[in-house]
N, C-alpha and C. Protein backbone atom coordinates (compact mmCIF):
# COMPACT_ATOMS: atom_id res chain seq x y z
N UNK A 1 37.52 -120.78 -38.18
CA UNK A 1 36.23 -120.40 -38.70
C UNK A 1 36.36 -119.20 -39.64
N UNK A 2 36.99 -118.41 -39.16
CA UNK A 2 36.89 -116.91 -40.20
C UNK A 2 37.78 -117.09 -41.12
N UNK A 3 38.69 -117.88 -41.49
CA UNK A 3 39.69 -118.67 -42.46
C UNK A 3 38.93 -119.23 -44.10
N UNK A 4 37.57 -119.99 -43.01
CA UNK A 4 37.27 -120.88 -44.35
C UNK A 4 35.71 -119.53 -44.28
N UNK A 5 35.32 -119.15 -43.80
CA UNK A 5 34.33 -117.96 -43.97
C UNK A 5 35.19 -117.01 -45.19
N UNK A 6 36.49 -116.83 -44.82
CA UNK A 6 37.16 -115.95 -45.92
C UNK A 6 36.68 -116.28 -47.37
N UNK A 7 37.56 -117.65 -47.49
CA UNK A 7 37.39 -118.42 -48.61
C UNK A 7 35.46 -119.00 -49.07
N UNK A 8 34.94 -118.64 -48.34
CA UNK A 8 33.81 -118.80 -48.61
C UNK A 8 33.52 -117.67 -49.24
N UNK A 9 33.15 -116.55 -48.87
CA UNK A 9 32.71 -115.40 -49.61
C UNK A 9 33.29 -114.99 -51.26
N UNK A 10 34.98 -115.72 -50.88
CA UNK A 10 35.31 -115.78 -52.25
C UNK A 10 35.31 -116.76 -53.33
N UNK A 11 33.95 -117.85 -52.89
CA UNK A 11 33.83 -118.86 -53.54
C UNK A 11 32.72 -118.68 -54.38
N UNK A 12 32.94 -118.98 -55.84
CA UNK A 12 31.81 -118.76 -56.65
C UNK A 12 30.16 -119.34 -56.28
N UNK A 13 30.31 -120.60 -55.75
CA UNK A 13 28.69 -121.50 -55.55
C UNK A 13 28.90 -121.09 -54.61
N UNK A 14 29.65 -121.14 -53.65
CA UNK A 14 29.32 -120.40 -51.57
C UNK A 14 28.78 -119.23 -51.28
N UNK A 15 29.71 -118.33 -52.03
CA UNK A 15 29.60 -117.10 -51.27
C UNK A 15 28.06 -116.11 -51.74
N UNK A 16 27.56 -116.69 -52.97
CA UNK A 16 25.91 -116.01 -52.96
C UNK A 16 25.05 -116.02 -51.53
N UNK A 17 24.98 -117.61 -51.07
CA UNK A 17 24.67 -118.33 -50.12
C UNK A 17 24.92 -117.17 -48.74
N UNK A 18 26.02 -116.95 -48.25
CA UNK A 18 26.15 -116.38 -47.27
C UNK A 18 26.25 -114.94 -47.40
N UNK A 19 26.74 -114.24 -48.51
CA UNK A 19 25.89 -112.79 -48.55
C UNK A 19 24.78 -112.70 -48.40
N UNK A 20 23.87 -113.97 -49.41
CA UNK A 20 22.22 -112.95 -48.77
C UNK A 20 21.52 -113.44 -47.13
N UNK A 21 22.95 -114.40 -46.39
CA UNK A 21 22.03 -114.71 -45.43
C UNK A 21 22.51 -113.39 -44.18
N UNK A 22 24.28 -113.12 -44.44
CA UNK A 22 24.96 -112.34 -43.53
C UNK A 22 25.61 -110.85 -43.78
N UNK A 23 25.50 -111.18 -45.20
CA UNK A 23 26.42 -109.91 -45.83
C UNK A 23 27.77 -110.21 -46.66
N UNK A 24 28.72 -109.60 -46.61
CA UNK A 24 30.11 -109.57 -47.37
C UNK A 24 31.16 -109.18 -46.21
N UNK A 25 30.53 -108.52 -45.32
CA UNK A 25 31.41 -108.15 -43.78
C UNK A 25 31.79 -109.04 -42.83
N UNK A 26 32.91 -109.88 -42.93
CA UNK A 26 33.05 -110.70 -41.73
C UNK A 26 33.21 -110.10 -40.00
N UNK A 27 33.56 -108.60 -40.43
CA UNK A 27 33.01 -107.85 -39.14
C UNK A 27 32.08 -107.30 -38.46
N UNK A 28 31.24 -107.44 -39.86
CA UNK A 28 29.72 -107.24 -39.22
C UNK A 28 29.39 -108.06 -38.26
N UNK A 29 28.36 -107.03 -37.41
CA UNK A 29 27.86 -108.25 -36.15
C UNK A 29 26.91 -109.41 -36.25
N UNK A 30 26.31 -109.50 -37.43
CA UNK A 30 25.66 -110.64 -37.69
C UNK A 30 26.86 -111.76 -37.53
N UNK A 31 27.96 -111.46 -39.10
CA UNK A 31 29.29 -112.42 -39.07
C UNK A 31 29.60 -113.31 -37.69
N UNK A 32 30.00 -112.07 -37.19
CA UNK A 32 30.58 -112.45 -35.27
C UNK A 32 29.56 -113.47 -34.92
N UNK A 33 28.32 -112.71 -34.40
CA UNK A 33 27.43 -113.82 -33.90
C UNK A 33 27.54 -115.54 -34.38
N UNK A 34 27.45 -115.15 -35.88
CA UNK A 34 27.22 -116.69 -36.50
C UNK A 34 28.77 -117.36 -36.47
N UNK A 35 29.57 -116.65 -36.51
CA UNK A 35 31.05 -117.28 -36.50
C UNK A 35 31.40 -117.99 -34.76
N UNK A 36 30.67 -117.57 -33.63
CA UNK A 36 31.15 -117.59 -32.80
C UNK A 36 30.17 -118.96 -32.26
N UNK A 37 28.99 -118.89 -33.16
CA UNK A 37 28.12 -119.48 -32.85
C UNK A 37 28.31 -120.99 -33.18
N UNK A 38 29.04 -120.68 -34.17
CA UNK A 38 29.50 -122.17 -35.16
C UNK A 38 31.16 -122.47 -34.63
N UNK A 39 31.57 -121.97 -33.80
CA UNK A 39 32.59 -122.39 -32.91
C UNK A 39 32.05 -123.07 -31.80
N UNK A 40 31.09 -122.53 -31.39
CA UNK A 40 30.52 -123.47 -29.98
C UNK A 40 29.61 -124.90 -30.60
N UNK A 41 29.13 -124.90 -31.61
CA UNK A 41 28.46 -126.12 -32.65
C UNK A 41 29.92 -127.29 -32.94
N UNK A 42 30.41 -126.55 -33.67
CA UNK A 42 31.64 -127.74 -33.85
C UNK A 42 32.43 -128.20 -32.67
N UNK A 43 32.75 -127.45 -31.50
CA UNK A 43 33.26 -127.75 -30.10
C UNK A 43 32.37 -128.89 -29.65
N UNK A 44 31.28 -128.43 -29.48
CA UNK A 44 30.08 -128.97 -29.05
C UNK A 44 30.34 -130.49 -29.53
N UNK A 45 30.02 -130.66 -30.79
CA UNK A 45 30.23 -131.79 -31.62
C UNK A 45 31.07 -132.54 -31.76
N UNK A 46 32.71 -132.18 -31.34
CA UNK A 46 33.49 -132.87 -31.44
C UNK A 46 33.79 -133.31 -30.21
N UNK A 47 33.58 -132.49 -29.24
CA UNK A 47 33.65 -133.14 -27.91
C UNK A 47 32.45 -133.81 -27.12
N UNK A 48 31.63 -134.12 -27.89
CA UNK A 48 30.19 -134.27 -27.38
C UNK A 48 29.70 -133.74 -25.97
N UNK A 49 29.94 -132.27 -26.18
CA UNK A 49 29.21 -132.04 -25.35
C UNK A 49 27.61 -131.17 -25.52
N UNK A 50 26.95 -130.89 -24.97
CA UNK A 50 25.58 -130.07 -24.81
C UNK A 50 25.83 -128.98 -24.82
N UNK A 51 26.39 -128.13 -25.14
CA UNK A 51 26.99 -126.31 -25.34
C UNK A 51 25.93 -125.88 -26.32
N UNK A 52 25.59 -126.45 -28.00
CA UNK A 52 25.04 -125.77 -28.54
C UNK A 52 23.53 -126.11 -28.33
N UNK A 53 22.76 -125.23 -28.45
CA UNK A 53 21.71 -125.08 -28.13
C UNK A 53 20.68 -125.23 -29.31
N UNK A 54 20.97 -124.79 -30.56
CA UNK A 54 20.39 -124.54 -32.07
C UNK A 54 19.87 -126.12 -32.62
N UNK A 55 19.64 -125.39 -33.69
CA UNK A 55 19.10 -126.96 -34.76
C UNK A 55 19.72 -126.62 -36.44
N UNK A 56 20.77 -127.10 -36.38
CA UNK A 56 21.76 -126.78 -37.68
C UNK A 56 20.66 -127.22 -38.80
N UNK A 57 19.75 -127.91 -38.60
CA UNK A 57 18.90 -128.40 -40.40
C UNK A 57 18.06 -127.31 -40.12
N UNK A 58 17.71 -127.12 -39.19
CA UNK A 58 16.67 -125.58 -39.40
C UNK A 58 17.12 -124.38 -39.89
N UNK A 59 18.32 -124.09 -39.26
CA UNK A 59 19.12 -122.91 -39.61
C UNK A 59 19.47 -122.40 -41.02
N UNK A 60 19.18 -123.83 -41.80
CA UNK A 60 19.35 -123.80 -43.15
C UNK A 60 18.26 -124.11 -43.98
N UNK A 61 16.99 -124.26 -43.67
CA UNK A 61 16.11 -125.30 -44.25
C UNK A 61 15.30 -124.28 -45.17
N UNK A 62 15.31 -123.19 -44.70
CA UNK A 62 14.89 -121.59 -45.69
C UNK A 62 15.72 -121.26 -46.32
N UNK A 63 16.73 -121.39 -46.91
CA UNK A 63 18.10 -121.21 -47.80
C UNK A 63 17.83 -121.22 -48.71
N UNK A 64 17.33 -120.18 -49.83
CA UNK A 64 16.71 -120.55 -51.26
C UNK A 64 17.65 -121.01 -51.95
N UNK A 65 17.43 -122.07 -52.70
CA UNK A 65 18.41 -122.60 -54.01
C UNK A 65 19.43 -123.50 -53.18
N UNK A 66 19.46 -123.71 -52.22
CA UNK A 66 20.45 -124.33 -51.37
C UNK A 66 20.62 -126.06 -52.24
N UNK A 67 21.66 -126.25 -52.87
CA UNK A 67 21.60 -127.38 -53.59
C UNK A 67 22.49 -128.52 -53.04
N UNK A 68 22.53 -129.65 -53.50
CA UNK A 68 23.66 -130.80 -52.91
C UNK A 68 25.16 -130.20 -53.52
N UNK A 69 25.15 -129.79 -54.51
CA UNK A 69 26.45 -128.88 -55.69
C UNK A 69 27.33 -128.43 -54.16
N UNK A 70 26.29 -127.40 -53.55
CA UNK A 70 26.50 -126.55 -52.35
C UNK A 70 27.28 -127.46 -51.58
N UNK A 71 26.72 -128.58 -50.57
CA UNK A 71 27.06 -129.15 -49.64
C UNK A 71 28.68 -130.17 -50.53
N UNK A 72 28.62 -129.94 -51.47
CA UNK A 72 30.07 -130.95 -51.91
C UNK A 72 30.81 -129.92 -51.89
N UNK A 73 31.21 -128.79 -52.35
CA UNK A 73 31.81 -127.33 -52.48
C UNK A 73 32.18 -126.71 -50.91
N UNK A 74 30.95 -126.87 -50.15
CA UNK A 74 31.38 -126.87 -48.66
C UNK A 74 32.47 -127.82 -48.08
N UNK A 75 31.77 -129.01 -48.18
CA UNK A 75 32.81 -129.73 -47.82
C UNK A 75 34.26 -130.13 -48.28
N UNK A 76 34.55 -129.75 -49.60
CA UNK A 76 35.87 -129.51 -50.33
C UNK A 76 36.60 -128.16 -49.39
N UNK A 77 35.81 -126.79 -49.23
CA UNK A 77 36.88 -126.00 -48.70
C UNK A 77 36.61 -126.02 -47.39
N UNK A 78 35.79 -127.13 -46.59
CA UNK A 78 36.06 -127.36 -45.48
C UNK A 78 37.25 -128.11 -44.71
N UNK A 79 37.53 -128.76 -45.67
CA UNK A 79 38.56 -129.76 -45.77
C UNK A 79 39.76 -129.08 -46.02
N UNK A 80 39.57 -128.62 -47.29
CA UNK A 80 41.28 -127.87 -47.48
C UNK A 80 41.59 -127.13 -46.22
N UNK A 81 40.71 -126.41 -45.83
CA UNK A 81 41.11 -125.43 -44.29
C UNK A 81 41.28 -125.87 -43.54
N UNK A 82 40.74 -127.00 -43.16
CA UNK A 82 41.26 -127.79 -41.68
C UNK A 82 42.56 -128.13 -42.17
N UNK A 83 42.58 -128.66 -43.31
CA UNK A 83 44.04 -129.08 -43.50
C UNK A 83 44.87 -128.21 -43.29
N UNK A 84 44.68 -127.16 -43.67
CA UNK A 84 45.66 -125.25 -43.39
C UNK A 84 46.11 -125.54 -41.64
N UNK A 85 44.91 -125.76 -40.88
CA UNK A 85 44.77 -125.06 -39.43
C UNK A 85 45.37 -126.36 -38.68
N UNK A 86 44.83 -127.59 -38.73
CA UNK A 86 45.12 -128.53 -37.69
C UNK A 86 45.83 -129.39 -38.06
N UNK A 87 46.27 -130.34 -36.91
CA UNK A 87 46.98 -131.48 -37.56
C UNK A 87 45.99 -132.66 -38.58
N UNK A 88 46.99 -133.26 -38.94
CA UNK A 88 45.71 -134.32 -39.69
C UNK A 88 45.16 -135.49 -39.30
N UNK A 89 45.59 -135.85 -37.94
CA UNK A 89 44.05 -136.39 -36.90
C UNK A 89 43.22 -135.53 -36.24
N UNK A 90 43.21 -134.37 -35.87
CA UNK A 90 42.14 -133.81 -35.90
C UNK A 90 41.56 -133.35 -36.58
N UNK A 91 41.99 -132.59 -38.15
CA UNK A 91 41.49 -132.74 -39.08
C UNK A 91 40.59 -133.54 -39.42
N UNK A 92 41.43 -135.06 -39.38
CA UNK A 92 40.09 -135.76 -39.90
C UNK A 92 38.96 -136.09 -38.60
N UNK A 93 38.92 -135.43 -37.87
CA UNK A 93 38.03 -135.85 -36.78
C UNK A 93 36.87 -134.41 -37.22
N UNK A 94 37.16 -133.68 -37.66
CA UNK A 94 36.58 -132.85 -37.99
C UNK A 94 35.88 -133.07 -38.89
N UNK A 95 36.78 -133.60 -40.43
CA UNK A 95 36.21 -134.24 -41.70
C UNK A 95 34.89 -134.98 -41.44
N UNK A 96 35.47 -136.15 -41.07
CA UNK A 96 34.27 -137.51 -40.92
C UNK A 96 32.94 -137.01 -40.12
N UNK A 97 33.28 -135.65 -39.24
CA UNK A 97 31.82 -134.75 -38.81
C UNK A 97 31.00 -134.31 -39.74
N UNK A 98 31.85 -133.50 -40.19
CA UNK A 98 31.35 -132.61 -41.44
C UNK A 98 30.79 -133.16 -42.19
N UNK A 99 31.36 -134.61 -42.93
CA UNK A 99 30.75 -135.58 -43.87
C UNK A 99 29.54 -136.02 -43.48
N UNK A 100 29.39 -136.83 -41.90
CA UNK A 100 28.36 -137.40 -41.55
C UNK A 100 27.05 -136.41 -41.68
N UNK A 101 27.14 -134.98 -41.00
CA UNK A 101 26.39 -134.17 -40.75
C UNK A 101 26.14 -133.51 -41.87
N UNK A 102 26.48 -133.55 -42.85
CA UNK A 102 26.00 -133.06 -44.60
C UNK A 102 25.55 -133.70 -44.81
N UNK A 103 25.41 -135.21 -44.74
CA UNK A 103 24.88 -136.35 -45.39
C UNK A 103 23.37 -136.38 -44.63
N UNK A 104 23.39 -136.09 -43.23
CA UNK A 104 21.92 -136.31 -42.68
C UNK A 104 20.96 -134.64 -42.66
N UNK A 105 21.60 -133.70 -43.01
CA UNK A 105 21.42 -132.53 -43.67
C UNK A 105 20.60 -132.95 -44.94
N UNK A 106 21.32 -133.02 -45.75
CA UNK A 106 21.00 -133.17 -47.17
C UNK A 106 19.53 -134.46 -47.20
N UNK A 107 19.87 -135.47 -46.50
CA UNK A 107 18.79 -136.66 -46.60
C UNK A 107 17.63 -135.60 -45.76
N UNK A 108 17.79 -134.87 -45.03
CA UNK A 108 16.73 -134.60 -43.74
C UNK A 108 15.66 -133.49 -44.72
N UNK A 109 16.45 -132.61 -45.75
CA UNK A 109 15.80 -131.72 -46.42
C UNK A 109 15.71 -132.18 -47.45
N UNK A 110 15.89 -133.30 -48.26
CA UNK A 110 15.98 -133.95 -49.19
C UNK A 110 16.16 -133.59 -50.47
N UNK A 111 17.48 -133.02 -50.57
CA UNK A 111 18.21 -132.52 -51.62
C UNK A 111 19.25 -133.59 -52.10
């Protein structure tokens, strides 16, 4: 998580996005919270279990300017990083999440 958070902040279309929601500090305690938070979301998700508690289209649905540009750019350095971190079946078990759940994201807010 704090890998592709890195590379996020230093991403031209990403990192506006998450400065004005968290800052530029991945040690800030907002960071932590949401980093730790989105570890128990993707756990959650890949193992189907009930851990996270949230609503990921809400969490985002106030995101000014939040465009589809966004969600393809996400999912490009979501991808390269898993590729960094895991093997490449779990990787892609990760991928085909990420994909599905951008796709009903994006249709749900209709961008």
């Amino acid at each position: 998580m704090t890998l592709f958070y890195t590379k996020a902040l230093q991403d031209p279309v990403l990192a506006p996005y998450f400065v004005l929601e968290l800052g530029d500090d991945l040690e800030d305690q907002e960071w932590v919270y949401h980093i730790e938070l989105l570890a128990d979301f993707w756990l959650a998700k890949l193992l189907g279990e009930k851990t996270y508690g949230g609503n990921f289209v809400g969490a985002h649905v106030n995101v000014p300017y939040i465009s589809r540009e966004s969600f393809v750019r996400w999912l490009a350095l979501f991808s390269s990083t898993l590729d960094e971190v895991y093997t490449s079946d779990i990787a892609k078990k990760f991928k085909d999440l990420g994909e599905n759940m951008s796709e009903q994201f994006m249709n749900e807010i209709k961008i």
